[in-house]
PDB file of N, CA and C in Angstrom:
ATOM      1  N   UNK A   1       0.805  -1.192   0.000  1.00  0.00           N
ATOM      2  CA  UNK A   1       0.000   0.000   0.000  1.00  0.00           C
ATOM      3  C   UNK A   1       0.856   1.267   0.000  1.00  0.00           C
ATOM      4  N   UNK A   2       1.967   1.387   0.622  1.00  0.00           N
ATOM      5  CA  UNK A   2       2.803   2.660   0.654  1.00  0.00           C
ATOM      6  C   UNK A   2       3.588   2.918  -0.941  1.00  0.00           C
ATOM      7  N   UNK A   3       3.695   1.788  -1.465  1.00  0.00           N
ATOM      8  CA  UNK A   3       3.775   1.573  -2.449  1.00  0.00           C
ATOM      9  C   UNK A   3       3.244   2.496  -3.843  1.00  0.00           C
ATOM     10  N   UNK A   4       1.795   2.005  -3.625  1.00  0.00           N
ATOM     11  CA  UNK A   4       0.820   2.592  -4.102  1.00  0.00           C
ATOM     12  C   UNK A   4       0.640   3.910  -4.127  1.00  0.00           C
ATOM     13  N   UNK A   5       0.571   4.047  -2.719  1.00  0.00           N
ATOM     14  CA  UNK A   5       0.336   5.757  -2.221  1.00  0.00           C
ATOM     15  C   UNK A   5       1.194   6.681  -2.343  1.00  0.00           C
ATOM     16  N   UNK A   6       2.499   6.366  -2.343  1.00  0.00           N
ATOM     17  CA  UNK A   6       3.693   6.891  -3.173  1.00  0.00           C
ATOM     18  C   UNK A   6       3.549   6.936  -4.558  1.00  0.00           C
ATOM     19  N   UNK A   7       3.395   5.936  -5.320  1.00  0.00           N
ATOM     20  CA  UNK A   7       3.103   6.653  -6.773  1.00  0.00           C
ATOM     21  C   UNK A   7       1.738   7.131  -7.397  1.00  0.00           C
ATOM     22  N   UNK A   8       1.308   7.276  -6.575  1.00  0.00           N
ATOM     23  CA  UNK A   8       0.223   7.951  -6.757  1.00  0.00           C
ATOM     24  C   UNK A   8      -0.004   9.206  -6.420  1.00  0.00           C
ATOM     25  N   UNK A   9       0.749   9.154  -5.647  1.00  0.00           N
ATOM     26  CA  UNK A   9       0.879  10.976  -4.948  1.00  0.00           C
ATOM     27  C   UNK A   9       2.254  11.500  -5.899  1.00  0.00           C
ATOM     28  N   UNK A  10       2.713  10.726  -6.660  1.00  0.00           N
ATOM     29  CA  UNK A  10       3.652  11.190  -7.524  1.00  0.00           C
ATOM     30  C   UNK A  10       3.171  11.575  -9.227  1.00  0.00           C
ATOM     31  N   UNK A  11       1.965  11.039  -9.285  1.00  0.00           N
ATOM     32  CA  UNK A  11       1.340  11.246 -10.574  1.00  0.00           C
ATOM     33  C   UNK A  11       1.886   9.659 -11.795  1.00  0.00           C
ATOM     34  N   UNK A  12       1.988   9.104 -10.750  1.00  0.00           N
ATOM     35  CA  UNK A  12       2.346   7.721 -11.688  1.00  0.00           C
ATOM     36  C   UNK A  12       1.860   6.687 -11.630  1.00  0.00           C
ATOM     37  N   UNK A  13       1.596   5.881 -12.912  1.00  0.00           N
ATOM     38  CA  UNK A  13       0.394   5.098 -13.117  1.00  0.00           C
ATOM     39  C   UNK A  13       0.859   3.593 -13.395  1.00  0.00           C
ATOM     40  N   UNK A  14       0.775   2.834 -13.015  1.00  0.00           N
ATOM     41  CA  UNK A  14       0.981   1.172 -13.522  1.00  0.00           C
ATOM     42  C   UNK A  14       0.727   1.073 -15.015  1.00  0.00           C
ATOM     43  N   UNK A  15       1.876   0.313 -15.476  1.00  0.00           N
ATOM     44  CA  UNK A  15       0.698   0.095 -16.467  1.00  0.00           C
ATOM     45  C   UNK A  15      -0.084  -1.230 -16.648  1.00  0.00           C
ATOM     46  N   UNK A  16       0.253  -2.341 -15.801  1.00  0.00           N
ATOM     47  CA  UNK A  16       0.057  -3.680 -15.243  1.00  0.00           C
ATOM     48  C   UNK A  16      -0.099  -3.508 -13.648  1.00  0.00           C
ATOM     49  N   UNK A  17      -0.786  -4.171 -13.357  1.00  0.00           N
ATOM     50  CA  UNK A  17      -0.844  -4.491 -11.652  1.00  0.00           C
ATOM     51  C   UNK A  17      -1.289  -5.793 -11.710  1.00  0.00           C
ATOM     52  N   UNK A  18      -0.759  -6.793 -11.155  1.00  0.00           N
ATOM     53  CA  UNK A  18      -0.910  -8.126 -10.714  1.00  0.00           C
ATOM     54  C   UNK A  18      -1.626  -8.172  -9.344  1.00  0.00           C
ATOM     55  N   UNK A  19      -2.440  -9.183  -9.582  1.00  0.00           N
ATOM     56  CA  UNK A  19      -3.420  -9.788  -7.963  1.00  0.00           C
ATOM     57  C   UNK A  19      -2.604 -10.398  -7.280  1.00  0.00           C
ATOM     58  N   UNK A  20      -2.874 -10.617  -6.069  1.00  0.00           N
ATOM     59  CA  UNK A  20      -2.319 -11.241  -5.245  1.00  0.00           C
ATOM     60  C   UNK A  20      -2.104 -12.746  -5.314  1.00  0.00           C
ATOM     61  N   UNK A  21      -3.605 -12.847  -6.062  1.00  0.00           N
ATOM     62  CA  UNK A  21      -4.110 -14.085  -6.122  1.00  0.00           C
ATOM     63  C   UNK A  21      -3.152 -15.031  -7.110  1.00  0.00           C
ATOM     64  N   UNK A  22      -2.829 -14.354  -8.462  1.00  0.00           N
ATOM     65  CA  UNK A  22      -1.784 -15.270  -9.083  1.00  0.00           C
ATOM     66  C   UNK A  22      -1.076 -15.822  -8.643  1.00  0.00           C
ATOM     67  N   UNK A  23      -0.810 -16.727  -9.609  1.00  0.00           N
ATOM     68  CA  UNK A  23       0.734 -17.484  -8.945  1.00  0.00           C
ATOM     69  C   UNK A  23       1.901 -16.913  -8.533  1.00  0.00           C
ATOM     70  N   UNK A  24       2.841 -16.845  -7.578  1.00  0.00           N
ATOM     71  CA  UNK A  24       4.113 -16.311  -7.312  1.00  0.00           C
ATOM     72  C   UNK A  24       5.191 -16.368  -8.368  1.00  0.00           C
ATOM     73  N   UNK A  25       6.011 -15.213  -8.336  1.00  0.00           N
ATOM     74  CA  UNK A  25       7.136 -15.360  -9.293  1.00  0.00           C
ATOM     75  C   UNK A  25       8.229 -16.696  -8.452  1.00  0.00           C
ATOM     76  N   UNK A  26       8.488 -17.423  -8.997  1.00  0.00           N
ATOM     77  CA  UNK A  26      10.007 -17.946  -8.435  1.00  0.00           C
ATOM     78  C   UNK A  26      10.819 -18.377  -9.474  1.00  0.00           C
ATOM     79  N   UNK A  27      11.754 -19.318  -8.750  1.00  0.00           N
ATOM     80  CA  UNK A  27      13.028 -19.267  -9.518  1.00  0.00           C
ATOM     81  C   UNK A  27      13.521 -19.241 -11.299  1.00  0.00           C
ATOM     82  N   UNK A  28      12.445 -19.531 -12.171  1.00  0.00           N
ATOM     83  CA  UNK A  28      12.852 -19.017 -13.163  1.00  0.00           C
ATOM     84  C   UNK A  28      12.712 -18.075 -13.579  1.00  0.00           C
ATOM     85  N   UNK A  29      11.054 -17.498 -13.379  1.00  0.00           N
ATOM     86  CA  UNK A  29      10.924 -16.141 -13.637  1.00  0.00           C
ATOM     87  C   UNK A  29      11.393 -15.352 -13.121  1.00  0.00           C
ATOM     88  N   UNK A  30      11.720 -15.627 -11.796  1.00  0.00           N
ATOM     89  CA  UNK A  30      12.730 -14.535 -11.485  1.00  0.00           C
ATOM     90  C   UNK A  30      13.950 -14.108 -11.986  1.00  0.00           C
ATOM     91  N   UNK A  31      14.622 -14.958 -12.580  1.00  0.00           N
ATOM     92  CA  UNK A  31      15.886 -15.391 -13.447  1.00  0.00           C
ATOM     93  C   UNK A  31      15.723 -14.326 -14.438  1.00  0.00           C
ATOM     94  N   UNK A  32      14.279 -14.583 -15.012  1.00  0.00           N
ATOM     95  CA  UNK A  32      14.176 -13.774 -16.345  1.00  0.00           C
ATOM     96  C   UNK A  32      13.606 -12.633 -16.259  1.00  0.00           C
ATOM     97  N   UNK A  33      13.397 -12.028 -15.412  1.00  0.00           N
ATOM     98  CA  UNK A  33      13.329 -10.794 -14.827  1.00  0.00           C
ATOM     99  C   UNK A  33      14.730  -9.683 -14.832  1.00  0.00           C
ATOM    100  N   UNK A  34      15.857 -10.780 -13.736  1.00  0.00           N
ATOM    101  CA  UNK A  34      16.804 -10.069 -13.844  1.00  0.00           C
ATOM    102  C   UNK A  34      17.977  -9.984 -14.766  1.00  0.00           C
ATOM    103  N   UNK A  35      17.443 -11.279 -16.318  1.00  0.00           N
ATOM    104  CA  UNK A  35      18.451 -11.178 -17.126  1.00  0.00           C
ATOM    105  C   UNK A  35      17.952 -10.230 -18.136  1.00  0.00           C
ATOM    106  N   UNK A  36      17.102  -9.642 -17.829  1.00  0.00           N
ATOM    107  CA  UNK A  36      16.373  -8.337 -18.806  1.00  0.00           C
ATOM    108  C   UNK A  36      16.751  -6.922 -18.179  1.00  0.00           C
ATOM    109  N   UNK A  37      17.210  -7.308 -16.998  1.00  0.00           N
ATOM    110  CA  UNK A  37      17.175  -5.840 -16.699  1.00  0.00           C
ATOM    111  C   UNK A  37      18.696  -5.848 -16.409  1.00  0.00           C
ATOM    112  N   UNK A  38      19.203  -4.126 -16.591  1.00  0.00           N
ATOM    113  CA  UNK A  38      20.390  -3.710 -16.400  1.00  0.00           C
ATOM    114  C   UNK A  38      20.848  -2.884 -15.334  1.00  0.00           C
ATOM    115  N   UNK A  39      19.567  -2.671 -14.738  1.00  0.00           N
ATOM    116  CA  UNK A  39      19.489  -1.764 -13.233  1.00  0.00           C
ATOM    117  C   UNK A  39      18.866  -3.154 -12.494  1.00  0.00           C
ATOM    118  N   UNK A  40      19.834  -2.688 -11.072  1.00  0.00           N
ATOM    119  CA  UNK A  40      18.193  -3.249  -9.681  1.00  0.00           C
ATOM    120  C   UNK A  40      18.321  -2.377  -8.733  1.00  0.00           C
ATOM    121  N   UNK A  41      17.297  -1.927  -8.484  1.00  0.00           N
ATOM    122  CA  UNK A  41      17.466  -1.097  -7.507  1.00  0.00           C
ATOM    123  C   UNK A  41      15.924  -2.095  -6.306  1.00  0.00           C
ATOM    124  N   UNK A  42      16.670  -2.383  -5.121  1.00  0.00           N
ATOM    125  CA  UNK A  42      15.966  -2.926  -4.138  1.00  0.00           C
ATOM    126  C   UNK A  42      16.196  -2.830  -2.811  1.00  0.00           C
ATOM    127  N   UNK A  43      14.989  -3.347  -2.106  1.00  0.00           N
ATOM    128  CA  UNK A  43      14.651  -2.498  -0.318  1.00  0.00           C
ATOM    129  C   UNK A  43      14.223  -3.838   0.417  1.00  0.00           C
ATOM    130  N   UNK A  44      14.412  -3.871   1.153  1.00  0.00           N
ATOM    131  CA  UNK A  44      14.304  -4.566   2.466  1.00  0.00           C
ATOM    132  C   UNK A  44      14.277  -4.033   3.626  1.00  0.00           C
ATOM    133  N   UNK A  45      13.297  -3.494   4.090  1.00  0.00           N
ATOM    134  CA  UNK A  45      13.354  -2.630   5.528  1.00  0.00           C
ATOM    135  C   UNK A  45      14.318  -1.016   5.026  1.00  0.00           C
ATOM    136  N   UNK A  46      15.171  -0.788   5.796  1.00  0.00           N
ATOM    137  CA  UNK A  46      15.375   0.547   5.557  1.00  0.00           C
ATOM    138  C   UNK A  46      17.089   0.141   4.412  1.00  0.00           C
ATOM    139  N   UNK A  47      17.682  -1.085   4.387  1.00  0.00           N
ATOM    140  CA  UNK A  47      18.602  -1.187   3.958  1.00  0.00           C
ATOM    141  C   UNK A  47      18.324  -1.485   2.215  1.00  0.00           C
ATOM    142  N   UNK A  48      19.493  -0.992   1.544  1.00  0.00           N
ATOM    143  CA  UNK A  48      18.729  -0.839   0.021  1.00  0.00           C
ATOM    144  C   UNK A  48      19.778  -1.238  -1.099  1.00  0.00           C
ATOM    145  N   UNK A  49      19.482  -1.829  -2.245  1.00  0.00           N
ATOM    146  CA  UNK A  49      20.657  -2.651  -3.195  1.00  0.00           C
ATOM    147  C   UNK A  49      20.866  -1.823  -4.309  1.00  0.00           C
ATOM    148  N   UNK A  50      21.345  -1.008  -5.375  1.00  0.00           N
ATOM    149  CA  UNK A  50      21.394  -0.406  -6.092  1.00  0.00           C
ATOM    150  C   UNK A  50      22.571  -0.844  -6.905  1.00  0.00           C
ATOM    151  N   UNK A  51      22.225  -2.136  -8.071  1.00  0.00           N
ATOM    152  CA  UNK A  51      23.460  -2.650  -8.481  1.00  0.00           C
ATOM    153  C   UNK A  51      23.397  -1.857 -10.575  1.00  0.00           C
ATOM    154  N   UNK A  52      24.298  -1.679 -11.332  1.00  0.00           N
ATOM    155  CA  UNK A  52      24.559  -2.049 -12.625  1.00  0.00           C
ATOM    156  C   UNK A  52      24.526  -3.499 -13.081  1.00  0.00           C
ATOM    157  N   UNK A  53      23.575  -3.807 -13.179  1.00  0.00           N
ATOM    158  CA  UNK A  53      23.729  -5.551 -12.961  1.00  0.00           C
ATOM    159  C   UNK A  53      24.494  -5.696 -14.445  1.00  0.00           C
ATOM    160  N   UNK A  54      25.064  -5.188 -15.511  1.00  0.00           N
ATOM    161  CA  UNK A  54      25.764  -5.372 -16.724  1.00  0.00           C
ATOM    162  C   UNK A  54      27.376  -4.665 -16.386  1.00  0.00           C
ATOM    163  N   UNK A  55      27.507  -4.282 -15.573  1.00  0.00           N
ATOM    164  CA  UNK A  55      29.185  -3.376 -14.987  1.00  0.00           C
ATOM    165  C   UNK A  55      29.555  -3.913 -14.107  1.00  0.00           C
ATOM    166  N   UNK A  56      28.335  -4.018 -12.557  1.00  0.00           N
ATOM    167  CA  UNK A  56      28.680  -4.695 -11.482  1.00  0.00           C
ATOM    168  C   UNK A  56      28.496  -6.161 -10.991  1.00  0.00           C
ATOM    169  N   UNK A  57      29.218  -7.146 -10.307  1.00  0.00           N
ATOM    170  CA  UNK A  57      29.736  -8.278  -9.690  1.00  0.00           C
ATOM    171  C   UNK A  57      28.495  -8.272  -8.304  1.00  0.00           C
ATOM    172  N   UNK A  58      27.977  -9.072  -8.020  1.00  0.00           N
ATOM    173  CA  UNK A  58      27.203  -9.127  -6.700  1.00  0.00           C
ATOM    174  C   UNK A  58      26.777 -10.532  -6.405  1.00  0.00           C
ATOM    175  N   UNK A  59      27.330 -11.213  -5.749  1.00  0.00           N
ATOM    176  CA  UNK A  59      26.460 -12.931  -5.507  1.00  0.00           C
ATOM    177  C   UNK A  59      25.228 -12.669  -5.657  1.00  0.00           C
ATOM    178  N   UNK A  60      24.544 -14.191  -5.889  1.00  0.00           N
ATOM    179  CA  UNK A  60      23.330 -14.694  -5.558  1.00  0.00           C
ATOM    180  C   UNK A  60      22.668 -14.226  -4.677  1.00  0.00           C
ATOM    181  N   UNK A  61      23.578 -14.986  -3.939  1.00  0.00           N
ATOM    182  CA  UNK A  61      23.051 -14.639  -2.876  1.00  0.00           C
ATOM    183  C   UNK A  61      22.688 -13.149  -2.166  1.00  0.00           C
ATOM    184  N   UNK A  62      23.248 -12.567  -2.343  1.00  0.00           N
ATOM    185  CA  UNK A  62      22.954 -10.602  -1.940  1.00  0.00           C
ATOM    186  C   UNK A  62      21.756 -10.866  -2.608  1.00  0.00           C
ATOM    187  N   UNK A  63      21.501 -10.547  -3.357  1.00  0.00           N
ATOM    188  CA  UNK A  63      20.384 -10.669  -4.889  1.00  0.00           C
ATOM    189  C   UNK A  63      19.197 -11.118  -4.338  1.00  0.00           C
ATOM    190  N   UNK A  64      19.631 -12.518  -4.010  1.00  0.00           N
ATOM    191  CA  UNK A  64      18.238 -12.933  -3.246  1.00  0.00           C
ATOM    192  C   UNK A  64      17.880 -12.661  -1.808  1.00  0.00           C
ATOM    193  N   UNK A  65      18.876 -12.387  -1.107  1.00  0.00           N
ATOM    194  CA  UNK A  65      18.005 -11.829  -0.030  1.00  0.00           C
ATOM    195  C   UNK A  65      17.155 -10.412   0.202  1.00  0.00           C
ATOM    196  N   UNK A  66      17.548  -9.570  -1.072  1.00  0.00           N
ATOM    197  CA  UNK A  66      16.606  -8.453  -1.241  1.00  0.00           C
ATOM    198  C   UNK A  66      15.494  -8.694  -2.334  1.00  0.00           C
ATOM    199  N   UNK A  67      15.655  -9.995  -3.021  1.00  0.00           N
ATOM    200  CA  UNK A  67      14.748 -10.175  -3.618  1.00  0.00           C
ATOM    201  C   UNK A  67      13.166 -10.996  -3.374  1.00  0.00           C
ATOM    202  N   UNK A  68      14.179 -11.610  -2.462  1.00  0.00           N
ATOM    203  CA  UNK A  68      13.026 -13.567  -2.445  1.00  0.00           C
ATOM    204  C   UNK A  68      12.405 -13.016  -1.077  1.00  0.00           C
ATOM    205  N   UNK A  69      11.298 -13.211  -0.749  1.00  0.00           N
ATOM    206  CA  UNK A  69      11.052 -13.143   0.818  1.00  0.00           C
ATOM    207  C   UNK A  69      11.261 -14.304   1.050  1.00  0.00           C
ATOM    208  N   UNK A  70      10.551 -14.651   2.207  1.00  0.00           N
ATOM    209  CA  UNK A  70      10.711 -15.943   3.781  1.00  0.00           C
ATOM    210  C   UNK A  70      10.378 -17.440   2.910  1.00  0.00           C
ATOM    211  N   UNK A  71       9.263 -17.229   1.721  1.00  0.00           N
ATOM    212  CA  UNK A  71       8.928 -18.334   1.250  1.00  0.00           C
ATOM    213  C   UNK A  71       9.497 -18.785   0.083  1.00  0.00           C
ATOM    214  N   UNK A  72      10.400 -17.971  -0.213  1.00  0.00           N
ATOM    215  CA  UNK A  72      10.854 -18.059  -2.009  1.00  0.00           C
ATOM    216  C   UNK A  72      10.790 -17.438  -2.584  1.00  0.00           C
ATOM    217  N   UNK A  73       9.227 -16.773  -2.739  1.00  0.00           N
ATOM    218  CA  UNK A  73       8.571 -16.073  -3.787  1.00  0.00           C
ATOM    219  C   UNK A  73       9.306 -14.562  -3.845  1.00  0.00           C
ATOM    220  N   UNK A  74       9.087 -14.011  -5.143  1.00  0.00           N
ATOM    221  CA  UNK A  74       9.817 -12.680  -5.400  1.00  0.00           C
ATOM    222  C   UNK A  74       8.976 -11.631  -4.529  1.00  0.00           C
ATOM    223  N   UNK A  75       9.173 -10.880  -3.800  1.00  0.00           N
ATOM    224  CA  UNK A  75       8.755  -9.502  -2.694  1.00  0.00           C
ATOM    225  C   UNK A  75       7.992  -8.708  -3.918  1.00  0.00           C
ATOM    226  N   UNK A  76       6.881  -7.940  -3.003  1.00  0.00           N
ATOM    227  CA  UNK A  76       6.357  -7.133  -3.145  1.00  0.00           C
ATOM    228  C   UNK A  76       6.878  -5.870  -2.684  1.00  0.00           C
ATOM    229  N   UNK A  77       6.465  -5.035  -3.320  1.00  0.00           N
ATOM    230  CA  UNK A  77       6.227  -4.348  -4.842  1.00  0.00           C
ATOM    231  C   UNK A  77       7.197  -4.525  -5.700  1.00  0.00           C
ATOM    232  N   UNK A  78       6.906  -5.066  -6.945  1.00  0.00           N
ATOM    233  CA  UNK A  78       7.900  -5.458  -7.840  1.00  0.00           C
ATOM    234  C   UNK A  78       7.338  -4.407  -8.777  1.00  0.00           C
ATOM    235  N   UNK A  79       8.317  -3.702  -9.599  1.00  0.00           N
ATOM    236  CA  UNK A  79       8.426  -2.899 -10.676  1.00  0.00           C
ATOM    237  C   UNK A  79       9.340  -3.175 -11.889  1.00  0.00           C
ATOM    238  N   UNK A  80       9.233  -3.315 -13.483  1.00  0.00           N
ATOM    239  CA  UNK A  80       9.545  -3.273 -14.189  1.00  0.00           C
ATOM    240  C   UNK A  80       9.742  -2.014 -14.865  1.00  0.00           C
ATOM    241  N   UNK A  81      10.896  -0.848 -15.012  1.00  0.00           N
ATOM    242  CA  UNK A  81      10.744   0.401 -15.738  1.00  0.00           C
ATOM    243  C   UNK A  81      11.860   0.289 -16.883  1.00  0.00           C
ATOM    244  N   UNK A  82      11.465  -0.326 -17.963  1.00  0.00           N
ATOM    245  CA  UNK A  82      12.274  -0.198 -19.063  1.00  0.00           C
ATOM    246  C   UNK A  82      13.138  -1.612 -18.980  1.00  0.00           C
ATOM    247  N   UNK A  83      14.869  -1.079 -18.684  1.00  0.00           N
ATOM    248  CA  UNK A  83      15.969  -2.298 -17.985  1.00  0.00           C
ATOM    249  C   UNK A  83      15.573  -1.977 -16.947  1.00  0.00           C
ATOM    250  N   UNK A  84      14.754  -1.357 -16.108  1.00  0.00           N
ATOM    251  CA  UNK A  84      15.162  -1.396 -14.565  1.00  0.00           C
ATOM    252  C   UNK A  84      14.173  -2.226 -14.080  1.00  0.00           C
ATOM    253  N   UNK A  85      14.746  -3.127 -12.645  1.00  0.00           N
ATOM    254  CA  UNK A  85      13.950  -3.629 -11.795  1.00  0.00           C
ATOM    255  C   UNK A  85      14.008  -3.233 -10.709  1.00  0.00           C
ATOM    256  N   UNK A  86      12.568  -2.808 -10.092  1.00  0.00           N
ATOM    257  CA  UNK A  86      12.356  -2.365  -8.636  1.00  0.00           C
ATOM    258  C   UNK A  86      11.766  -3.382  -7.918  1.00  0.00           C
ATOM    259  N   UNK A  87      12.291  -3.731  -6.915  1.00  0.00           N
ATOM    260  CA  UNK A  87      12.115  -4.388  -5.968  1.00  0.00           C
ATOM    261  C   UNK A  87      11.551  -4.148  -4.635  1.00  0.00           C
ATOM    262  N   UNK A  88      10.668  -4.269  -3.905  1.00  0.00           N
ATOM    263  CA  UNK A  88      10.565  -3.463  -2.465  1.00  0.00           C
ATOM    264  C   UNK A  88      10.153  -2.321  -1.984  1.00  0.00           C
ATOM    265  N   UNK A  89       9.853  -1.825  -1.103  1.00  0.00           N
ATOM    266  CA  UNK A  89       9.417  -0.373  -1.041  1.00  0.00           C
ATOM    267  C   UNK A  89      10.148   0.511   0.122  1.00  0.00           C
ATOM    268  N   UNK A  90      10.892   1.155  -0.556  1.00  0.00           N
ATOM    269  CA  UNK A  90      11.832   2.284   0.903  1.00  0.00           C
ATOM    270  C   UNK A  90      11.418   3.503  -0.173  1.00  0.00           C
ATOM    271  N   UNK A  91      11.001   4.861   0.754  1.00  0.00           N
ATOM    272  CA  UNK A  91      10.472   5.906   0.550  1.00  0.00           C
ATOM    273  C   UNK A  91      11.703   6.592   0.173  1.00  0.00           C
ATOM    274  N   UNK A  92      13.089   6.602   0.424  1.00  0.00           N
ATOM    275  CA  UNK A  92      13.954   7.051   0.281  1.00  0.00           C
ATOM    276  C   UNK A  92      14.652   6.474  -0.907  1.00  0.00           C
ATOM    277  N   UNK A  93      14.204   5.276  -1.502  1.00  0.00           N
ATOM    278  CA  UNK A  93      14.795   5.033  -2.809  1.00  0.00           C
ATOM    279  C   UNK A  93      13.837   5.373  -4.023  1.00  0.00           C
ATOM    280  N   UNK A  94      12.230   5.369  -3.242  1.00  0.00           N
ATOM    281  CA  UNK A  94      11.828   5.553  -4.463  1.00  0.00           C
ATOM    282  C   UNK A  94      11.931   7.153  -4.681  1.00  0.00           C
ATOM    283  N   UNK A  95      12.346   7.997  -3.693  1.00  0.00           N
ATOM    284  CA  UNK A  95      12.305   8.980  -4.447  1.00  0.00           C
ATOM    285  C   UNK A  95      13.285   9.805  -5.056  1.00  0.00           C
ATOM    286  N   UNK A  96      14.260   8.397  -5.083  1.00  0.00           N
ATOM    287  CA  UNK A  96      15.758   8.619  -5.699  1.00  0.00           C
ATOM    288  C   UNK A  96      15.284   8.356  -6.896  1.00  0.00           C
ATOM    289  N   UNK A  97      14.702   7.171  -7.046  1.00  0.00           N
ATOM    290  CA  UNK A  97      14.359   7.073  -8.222  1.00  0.00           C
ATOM    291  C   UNK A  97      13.260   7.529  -8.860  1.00  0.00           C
ATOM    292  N   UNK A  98      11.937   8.141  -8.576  1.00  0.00           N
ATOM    293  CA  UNK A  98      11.177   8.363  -9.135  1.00  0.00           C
ATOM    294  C   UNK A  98      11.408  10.261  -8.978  1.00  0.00           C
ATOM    295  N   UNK A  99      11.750  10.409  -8.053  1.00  0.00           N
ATOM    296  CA  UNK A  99      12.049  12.208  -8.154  1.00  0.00           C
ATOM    297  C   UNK A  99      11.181  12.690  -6.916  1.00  0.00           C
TER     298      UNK A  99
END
């Protein structure tokens, strides 16, 4: 929801929104998520990942612990902008990134 209410109070619109109800992203789609994108920018509580994923080196593992929550599945709020993938919701990244 902060999510939401952040880009919305920013004048920005989805152009997809997924239910809850679908199936979860995991391990392949997630794969193919991040071999499309050339940014990640991701949040976990107040701590935050901001890689060049085509310049910069980062394990798996980093990767997935800002990516996967407790069960596997890829975290909410997930964003696709162009190459970039957003991951997570910190108020302080999105408004690095969104302005």
């Amino acid at each position: 929801m902060r999510a939401q209410e952040f880009l919305a109070n920013a004048g920005i619109e989805p152009k997809v929104v997924e239910k809850p109800s679908k199936p979860p992203y995991r391990d392949e789609k997630v794969r193919d998520l991040l071999a499309s994108a050339s940014k990640l920018f991701a949040a976990k509580g107040k701590k935050t990942l901001k890689v060049n994923l085509k310049s910069e080196s980062v394990s798996d593992e980093e990767i997935a612990k800002f990516l996967l929550g407790p069960t596997g599945n890829l975290r909410a709020p997930t964003m696709v902008l162009g190459k970039t993938l957003v991951v997570g919701f910190n108020q302080d990244l999105y408004e690095e990134i969104f302005g």
